[in-house]
C-alpha atoms as a PDB file:
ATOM      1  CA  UNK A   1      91.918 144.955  68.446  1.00  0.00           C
ATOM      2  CA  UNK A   2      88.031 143.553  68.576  1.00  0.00           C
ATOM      3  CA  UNK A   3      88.641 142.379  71.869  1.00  0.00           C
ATOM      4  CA  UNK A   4      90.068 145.236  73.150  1.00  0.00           C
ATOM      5  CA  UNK A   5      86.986 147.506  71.871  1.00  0.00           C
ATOM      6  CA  UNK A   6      84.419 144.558  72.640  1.00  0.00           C
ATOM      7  CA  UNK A   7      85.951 145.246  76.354  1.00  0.00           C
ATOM      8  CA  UNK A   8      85.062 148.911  76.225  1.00  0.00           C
ATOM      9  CA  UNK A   9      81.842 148.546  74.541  1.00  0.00           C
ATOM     10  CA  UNK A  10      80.722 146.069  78.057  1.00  0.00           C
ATOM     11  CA  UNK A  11      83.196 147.380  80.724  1.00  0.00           C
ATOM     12  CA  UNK A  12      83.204 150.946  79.930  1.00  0.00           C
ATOM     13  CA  UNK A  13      80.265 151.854  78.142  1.00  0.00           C
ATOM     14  CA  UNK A  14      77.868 149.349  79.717  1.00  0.00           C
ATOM     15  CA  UNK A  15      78.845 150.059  82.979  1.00  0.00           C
ATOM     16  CA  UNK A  16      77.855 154.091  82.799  1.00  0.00           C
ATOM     17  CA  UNK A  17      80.228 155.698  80.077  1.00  0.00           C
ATOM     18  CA  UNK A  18      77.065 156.160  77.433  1.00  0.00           C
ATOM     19  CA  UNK A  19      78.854 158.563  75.429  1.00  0.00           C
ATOM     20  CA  UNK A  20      81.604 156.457  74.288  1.00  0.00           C
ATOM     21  CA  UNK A  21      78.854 155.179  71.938  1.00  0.00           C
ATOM     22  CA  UNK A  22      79.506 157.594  69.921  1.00  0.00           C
ATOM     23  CA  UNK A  23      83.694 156.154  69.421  1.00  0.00           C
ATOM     24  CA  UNK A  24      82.693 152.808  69.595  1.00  0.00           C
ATOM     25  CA  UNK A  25      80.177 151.926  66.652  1.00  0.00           C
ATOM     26  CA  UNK A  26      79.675 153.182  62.985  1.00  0.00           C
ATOM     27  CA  UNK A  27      77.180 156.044  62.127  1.00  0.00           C
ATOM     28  CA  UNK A  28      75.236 153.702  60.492  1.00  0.00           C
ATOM     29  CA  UNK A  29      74.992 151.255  63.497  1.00  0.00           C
ATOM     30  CA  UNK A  30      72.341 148.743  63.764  1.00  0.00           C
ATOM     31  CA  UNK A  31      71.437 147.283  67.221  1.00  0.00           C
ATOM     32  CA  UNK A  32      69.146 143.990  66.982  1.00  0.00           C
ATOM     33  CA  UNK A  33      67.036 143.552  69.991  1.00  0.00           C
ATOM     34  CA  UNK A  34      64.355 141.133  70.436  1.00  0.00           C
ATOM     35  CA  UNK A  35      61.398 143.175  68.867  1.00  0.00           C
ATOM     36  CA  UNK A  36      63.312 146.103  67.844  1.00  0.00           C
ATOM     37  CA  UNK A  37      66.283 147.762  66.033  1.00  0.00           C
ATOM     38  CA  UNK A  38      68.481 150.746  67.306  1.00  0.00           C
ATOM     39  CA  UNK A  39      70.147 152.831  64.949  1.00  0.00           C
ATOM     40  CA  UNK A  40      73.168 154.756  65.254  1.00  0.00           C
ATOM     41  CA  UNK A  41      74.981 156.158  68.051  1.00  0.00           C
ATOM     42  CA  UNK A  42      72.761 158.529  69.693  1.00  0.00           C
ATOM     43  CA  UNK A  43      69.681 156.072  69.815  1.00  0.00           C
ATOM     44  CA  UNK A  44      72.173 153.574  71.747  1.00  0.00           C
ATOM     45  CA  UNK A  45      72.472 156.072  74.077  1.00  0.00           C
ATOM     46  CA  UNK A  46      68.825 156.206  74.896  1.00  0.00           C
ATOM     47  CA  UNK A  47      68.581 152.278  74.742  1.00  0.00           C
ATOM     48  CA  UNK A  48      71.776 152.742  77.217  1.00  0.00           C
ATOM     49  CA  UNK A  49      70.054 155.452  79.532  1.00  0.00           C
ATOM     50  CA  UNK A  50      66.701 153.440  79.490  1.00  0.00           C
ATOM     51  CA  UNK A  51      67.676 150.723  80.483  1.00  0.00           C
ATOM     52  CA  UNK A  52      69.944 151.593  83.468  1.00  0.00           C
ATOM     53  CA  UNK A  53      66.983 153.950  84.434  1.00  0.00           C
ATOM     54  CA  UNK A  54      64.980 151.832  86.792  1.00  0.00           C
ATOM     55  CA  UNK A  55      67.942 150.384  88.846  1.00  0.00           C
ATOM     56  CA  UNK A  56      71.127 151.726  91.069  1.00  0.00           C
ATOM     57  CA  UNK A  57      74.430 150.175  91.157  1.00  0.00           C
ATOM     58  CA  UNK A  58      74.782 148.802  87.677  1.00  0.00           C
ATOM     59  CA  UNK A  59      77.407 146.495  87.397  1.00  0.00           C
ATOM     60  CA  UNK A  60      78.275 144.668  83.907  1.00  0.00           C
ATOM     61  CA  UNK A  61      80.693 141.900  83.829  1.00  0.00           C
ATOM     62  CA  UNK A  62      82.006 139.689  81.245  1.00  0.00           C
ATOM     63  CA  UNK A  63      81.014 136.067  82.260  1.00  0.00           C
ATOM     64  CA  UNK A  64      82.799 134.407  79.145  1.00  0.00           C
ATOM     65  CA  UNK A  65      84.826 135.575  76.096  1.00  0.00           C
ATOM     66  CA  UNK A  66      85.080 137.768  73.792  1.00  0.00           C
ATOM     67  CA  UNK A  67      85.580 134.978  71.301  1.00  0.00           C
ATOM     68  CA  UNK A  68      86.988 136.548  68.286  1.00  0.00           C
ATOM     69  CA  UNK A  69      86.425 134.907  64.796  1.00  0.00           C
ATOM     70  CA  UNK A  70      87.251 137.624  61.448  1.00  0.00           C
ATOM     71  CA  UNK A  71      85.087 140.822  61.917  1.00  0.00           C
ATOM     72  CA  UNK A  72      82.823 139.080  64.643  1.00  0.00           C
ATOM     73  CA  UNK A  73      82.564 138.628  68.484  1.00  0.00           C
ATOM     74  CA  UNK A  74      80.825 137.064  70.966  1.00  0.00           C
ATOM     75  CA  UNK A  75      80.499 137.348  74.950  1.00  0.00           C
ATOM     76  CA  UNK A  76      78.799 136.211  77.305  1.00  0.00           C
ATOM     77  CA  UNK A  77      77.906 139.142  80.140  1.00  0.00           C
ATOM     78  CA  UNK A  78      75.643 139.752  83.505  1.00  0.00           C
ATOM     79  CA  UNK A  79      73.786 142.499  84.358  1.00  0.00           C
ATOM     80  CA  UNK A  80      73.502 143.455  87.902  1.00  0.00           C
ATOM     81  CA  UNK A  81      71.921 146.043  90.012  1.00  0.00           C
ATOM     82  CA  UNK A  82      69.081 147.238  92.592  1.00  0.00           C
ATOM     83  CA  UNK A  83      65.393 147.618  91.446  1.00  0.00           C
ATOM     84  CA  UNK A  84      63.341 149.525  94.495  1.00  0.00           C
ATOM     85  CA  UNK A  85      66.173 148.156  97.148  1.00  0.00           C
ATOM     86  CA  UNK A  86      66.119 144.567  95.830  1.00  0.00           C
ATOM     87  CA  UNK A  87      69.340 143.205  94.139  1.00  0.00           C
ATOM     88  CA  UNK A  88      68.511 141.372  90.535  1.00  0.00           C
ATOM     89  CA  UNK A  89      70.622 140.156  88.078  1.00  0.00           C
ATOM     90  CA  UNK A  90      70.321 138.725  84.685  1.00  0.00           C
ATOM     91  CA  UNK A  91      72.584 137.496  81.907  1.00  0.00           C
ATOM     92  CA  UNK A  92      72.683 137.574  77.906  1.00  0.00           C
ATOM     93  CA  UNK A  93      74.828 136.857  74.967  1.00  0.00           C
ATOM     94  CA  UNK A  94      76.363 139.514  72.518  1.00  0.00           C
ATOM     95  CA  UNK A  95      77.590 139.179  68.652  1.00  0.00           C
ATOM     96  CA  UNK A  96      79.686 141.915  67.289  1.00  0.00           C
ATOM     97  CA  UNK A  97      80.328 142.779  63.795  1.00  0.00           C
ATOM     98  CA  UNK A  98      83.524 144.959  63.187  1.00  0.00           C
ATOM     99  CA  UNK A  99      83.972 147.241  60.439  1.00  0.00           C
ATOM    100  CA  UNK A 100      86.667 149.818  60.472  1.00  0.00           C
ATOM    101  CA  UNK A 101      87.678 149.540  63.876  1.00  0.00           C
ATOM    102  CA  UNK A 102      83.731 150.437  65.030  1.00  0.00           C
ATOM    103  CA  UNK A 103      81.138 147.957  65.396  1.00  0.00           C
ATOM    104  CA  UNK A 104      78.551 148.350  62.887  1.00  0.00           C
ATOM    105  CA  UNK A 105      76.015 145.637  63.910  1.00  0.00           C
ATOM    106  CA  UNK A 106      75.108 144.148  67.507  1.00  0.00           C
ATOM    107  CA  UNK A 107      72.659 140.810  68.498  1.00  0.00           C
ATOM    108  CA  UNK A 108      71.389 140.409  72.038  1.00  0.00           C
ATOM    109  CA  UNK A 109      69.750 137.803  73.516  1.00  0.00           C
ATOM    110  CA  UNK A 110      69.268 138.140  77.451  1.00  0.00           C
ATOM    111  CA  UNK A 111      67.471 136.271  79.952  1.00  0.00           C
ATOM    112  CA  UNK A 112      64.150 138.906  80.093  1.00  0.00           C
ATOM    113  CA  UNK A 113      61.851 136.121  81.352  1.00  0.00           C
ATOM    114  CA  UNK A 114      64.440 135.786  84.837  1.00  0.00           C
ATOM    115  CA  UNK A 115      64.699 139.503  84.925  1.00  0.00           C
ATOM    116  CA  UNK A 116      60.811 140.425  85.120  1.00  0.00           C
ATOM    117  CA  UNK A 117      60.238 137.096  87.736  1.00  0.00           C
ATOM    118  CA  UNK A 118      62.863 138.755  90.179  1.00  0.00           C
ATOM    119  CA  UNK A 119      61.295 142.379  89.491  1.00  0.00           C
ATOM    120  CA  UNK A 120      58.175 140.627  90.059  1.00  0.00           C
END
């Protein structure tokens, strides 16, 4: 069951389908990004629409995983795209905490530092 909906949050809702947001995690939701918290599902939306914002042809994958372990998962994903005609690409690591068949709280690390050298 987690790795089915870990698979939608990435593949589906990652790649475009923002809105699912709103099926996939808890009211109270809790996003941990480095420097910041998102919560609930409508400010994961924004997050989602932000950051897709400055590039075409988004494409997530799943790299490794999700390793399932009780209520948590982890993945390992990449991010590509085009910034201003030039293809970039970065990768990260997600943990997922399930409750009720939502996930309630999310950790991201990502490579930012390889991200901003390719957008220069």
């Amino acid at each position: 069951m987690v790795t089915n909906l870990y698979e939608r949050w990435l593949l589906e809702m990652w790649n475009g389908d923002f809105g699912l947001a709103r099926e996939l995690v808890t009211d109270d939701f809790v996003g941990h990004w480095p420097g910041m918290d998102v919560r609930g599902p409508d400010e994961l939306i924004e997050v989602l629409k932000q950051g897709h914002e400055p590039f075409t042809g988004v494409k997530v994958t799943l790299d490794v995983g999700p390793i399932v372990t009780g209520d948590l998962v982890a993945a390992r994903w990449t991010f590509s795209g085009d910034y201003q005609g030039r293809p970039v690409a970065f990768s990260g690591h997600d943990i997922l905490r399930a409750e009720g068949g939502r996930f309630a709280e999310y950790w991201v690390m990502s490579d930012v530092k390889g991200l901003e050298a390719q957008l220069g």
